[in-house]
C-alpha atoms as a PDB file:
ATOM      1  CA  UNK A   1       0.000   0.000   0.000  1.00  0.00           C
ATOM      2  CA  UNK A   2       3.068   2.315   1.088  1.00  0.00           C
ATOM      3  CA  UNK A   3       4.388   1.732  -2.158  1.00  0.00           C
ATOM      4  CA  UNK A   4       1.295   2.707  -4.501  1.00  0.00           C
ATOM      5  CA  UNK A   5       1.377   5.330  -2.426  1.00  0.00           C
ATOM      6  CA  UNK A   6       4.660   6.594  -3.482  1.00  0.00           C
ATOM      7  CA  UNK A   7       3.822   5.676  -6.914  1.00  0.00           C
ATOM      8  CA  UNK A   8       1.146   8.137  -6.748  1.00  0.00           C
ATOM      9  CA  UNK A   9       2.853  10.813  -5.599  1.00  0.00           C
ATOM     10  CA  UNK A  10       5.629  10.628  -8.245  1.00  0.00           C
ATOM     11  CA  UNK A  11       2.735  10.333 -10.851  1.00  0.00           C
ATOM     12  CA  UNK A  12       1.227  13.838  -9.596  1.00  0.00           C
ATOM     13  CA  UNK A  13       4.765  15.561  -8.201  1.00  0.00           C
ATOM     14  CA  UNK A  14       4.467  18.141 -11.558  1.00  0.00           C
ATOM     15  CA  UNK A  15       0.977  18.758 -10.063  1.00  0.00           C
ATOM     16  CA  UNK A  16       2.019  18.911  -6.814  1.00  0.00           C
ATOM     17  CA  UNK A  17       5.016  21.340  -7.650  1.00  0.00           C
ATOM     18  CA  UNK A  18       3.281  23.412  -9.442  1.00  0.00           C
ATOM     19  CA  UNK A  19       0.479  24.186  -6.650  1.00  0.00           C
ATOM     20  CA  UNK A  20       3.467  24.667  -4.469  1.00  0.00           C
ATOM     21  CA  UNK A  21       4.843  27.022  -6.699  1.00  0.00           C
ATOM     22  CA  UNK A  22       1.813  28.934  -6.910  1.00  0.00           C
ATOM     23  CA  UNK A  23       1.603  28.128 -10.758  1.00  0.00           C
ATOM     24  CA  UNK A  24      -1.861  27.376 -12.482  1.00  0.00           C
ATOM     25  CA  UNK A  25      -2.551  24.013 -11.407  1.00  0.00           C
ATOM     26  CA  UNK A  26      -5.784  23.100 -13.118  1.00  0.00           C
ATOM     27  CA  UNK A  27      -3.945  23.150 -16.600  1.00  0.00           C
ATOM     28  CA  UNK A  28      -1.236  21.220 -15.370  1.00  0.00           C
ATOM     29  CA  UNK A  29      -3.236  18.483 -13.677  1.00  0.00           C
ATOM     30  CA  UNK A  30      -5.179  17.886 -16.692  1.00  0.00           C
ATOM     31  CA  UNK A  31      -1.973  17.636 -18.768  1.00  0.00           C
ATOM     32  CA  UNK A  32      -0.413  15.208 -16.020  1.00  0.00           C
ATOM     33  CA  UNK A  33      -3.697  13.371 -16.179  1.00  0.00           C
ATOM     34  CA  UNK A  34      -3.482  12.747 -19.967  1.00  0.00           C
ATOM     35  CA  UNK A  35      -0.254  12.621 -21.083  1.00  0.00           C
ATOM     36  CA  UNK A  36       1.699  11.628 -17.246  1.00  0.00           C
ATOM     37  CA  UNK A  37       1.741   8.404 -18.290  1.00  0.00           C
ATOM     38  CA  UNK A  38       3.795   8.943 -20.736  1.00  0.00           C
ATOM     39  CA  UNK A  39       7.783   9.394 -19.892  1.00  0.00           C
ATOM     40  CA  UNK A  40       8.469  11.912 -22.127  1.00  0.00           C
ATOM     41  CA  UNK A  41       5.624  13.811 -21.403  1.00  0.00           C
ATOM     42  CA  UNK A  42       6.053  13.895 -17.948  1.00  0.00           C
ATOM     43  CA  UNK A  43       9.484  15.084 -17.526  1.00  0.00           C
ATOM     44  CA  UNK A  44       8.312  17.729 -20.359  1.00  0.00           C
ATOM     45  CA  UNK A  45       5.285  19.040 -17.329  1.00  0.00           C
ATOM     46  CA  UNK A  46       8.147  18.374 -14.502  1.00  0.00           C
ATOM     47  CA  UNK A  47      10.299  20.733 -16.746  1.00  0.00           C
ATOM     48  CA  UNK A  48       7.697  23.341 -17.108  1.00  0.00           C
ATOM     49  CA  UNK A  49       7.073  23.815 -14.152  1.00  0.00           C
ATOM     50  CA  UNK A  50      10.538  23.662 -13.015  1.00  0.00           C
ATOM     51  CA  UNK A  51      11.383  26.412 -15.612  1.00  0.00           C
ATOM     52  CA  UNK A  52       8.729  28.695 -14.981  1.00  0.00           C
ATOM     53  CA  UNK A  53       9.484  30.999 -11.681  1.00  0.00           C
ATOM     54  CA  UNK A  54       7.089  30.645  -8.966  1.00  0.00           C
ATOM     55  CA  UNK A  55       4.310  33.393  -9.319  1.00  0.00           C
ATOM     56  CA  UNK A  56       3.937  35.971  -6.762  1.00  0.00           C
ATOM     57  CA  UNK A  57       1.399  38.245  -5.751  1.00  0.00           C
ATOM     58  CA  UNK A  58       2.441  41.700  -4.010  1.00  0.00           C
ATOM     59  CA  UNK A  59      -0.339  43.166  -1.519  1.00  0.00           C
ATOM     60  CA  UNK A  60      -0.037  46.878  -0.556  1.00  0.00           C
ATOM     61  CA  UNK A  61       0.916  47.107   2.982  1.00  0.00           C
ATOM     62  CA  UNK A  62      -0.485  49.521   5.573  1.00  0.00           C
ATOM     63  CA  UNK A  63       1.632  52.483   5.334  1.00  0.00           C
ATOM     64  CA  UNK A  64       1.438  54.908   8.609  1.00  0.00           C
ATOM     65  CA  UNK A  65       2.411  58.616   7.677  1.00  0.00           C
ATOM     66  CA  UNK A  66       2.199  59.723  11.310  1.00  0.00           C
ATOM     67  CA  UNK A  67       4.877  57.283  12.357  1.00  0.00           C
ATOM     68  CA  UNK A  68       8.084  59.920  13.842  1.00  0.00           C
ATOM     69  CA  UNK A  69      11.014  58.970  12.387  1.00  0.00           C
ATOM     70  CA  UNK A  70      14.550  59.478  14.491  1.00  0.00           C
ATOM     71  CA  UNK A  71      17.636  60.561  12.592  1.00  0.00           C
END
């Protein structure tokens, strides 16, 4: 069981980067669905999403002008 286990998770680790990564996942996961099974197409996903730099998302921060400053 341990070991389908880890078969699993190797199947779906593009996937599974990818939503680390903050990438699109749903694209991905249907590609890894189709065409995982596949050795050449899934080190082409694992590449892509190895290749493409992890997304980020910048969120204004609170911004105090009353705050003294000391030179």
């Amino acid at each position: 069981m341990i070991f389908l286990t880890i078969l699993v998770l190797m199947y779906f680790l593009p996937t599974i980067l990818a939503a680390h990564r903050g990438r699109g996942v749903a694209g991905i996961l249907l590609l890894n669905l189709f065409f995982g099974w596949t050795i050449i197409g899934w080190f082409a996903l694992l590449a892509w999403v190895l290749a493409a730099g992890p997304r980020y998302v910048v969120v204004p921060g609170y911004y105090n002008s009353d705050v003294r400053r000391y030179h």
